[in-house]
C-alpha atoms as a PDB file:
ATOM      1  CA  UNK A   1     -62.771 -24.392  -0.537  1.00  0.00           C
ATOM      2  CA  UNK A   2     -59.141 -23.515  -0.908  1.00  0.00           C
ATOM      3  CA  UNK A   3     -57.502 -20.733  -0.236  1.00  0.00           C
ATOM      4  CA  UNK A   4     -57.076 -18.913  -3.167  1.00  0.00           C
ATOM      5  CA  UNK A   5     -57.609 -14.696  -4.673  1.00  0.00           C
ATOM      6  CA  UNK A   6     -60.944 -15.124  -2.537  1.00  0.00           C
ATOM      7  CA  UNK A   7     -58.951 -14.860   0.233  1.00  0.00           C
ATOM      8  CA  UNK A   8     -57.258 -11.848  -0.956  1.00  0.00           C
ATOM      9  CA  UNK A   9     -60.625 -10.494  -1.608  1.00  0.00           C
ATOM     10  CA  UNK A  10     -61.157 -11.355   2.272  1.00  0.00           C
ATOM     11  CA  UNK A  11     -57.855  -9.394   3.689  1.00  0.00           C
ATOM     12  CA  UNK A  12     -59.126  -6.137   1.389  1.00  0.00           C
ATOM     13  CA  UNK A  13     -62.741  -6.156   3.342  1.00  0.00           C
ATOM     14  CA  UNK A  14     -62.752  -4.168   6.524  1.00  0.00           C
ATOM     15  CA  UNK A  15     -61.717  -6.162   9.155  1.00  0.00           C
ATOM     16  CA  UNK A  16     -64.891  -6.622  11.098  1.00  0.00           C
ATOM     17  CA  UNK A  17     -66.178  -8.429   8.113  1.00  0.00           C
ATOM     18  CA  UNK A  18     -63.740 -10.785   7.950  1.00  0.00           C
ATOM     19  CA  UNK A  19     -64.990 -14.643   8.391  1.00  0.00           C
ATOM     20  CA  UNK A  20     -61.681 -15.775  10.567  1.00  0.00           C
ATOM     21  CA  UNK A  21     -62.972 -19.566  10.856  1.00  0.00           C
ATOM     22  CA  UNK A  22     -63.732 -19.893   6.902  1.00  0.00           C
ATOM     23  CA  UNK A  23     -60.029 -18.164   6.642  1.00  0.00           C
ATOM     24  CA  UNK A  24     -58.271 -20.437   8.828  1.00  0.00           C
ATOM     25  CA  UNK A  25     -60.203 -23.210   6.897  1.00  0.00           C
ATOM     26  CA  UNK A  26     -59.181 -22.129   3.421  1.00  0.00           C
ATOM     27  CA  UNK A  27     -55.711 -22.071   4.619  1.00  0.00           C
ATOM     28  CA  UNK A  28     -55.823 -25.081   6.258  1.00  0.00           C
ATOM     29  CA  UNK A  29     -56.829 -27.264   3.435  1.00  0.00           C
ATOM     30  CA  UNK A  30     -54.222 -25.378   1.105  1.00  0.00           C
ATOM     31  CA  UNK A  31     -51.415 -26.519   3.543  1.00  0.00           C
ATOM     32  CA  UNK A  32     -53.307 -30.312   3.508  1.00  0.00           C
ATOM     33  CA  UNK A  33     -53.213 -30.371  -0.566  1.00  0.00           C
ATOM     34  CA  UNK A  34     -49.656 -29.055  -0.333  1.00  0.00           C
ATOM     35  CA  UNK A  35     -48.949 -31.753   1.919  1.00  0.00           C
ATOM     36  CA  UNK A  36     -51.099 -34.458   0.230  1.00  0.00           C
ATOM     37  CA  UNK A  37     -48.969 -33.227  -3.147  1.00  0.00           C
ATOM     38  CA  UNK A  38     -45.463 -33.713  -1.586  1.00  0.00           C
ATOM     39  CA  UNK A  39     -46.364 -37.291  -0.702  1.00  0.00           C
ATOM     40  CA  UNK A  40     -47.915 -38.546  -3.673  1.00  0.00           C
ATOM     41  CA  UNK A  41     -44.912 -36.983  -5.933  1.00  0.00           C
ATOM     42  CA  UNK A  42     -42.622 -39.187  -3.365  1.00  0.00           C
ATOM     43  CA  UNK A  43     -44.187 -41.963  -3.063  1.00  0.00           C
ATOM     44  CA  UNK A  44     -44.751 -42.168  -6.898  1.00  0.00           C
ATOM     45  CA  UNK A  45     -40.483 -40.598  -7.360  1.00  0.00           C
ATOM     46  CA  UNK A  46     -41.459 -37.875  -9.371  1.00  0.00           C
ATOM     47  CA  UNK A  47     -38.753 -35.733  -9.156  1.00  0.00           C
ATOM     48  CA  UNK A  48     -39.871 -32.900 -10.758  1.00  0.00           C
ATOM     49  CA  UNK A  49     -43.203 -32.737  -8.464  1.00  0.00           C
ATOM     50  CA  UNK A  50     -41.522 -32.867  -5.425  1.00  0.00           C
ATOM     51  CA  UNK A  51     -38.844 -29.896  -6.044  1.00  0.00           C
ATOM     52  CA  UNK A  52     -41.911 -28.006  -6.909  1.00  0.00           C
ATOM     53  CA  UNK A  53     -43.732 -28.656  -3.395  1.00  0.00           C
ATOM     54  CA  UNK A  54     -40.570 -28.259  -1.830  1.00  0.00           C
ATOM     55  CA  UNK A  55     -40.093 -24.616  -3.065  1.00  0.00           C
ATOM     56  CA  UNK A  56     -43.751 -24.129  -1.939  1.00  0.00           C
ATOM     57  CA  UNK A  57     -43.250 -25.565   1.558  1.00  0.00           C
ATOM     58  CA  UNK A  58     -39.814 -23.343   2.330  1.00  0.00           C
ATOM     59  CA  UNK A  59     -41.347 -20.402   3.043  1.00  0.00           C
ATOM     60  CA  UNK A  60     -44.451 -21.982   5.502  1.00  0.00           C
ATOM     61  CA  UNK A  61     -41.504 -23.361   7.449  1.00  0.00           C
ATOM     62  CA  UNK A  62     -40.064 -20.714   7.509  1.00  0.00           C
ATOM     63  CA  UNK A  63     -42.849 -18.627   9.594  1.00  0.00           C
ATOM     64  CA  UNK A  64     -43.628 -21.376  11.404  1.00  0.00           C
ATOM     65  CA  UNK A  65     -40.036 -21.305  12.545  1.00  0.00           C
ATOM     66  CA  UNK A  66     -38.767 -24.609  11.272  1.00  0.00           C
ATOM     67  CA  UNK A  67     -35.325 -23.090  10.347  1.00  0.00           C
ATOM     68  CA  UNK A  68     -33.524 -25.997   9.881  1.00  0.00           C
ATOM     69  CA  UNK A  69     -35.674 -27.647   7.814  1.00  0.00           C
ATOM     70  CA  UNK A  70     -36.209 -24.884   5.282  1.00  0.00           C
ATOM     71  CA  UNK A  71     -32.213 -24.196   5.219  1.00  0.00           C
ATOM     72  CA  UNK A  72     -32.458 -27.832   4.274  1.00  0.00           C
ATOM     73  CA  UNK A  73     -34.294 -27.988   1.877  1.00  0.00           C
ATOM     74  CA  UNK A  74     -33.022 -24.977   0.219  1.00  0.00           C
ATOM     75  CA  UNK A  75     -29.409 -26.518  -0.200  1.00  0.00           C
ATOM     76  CA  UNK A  76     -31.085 -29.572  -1.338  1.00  0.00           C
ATOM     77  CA  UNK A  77     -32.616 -27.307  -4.230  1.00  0.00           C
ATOM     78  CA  UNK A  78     -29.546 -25.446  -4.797  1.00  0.00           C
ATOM     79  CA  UNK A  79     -27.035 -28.335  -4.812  1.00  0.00           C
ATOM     80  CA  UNK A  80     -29.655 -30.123  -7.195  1.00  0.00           C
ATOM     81  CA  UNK A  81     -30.123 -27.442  -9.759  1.00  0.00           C
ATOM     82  CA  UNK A  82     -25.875 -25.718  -9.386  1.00  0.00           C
ATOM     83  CA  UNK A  83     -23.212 -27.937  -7.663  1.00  0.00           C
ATOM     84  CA  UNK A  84     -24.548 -31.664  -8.588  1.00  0.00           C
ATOM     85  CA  UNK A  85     -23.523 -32.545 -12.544  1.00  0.00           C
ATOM     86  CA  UNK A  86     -26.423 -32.375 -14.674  1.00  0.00           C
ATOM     87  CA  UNK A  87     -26.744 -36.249 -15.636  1.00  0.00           C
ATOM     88  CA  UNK A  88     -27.018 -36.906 -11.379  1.00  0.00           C
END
C-alpha cells in the first residue's frame, strides 16, 4: 500500500468518494520508504542513491515549509554536479 497512480485514480473520483484515511496512509508510507531509502543509501555511502532521494525529498520540504533545508540541499546538488571538479 503505497501511494502510487491509484492514488491518482483516487483525486479523479468525486470527492465524496474519496477514502481520506487510506490516502493519508498511502502517502504516509511513501514518505517512510523515502525516508527508509535516504538512510540505508547513507549509512551504506552510496552516493549515487542518496542524490537521488535527495532530489525526491526537496520538494516535500518544500510544502512542508522547511526552506532552509531544501535551499540546502539544492546547492549541495548543484555544487556536486557544476562547481565541484569532476574527480571530487
Amino acid at each position: 500500500y503505497v501511494a502510487r497512480n491509484k492514488l491518482q485514480q483516487m483525486w479523479r473520483e468525486q470527492q465524496n468518494k474519496w477514502d481520506l484515511q487510506f490516502e493519508n496512509m498511502l502517502l504516509l508510507n511513501k514518505y517512510f520508504l523515502l525516508y527508509k531509502e535516504l538512510s540505508y543509501s547513507m549509512n551504506h555511502g552510496d552516493i549515487g542513491r542518496t542524490e537521488i532521494c535527495i532530489m525526491s525529498w526537496i520538494p516535500i520540504l518544500k510544502a512542508t515549509g522547511k526552506h532552509k533545508y531544501a535551499t540546502h540541499m539544492t546547492n549541495f546538488l548543484f555544487n556536486m554536479h557544476c562547481v565541484y571538479p569532476l574527480g571530487l
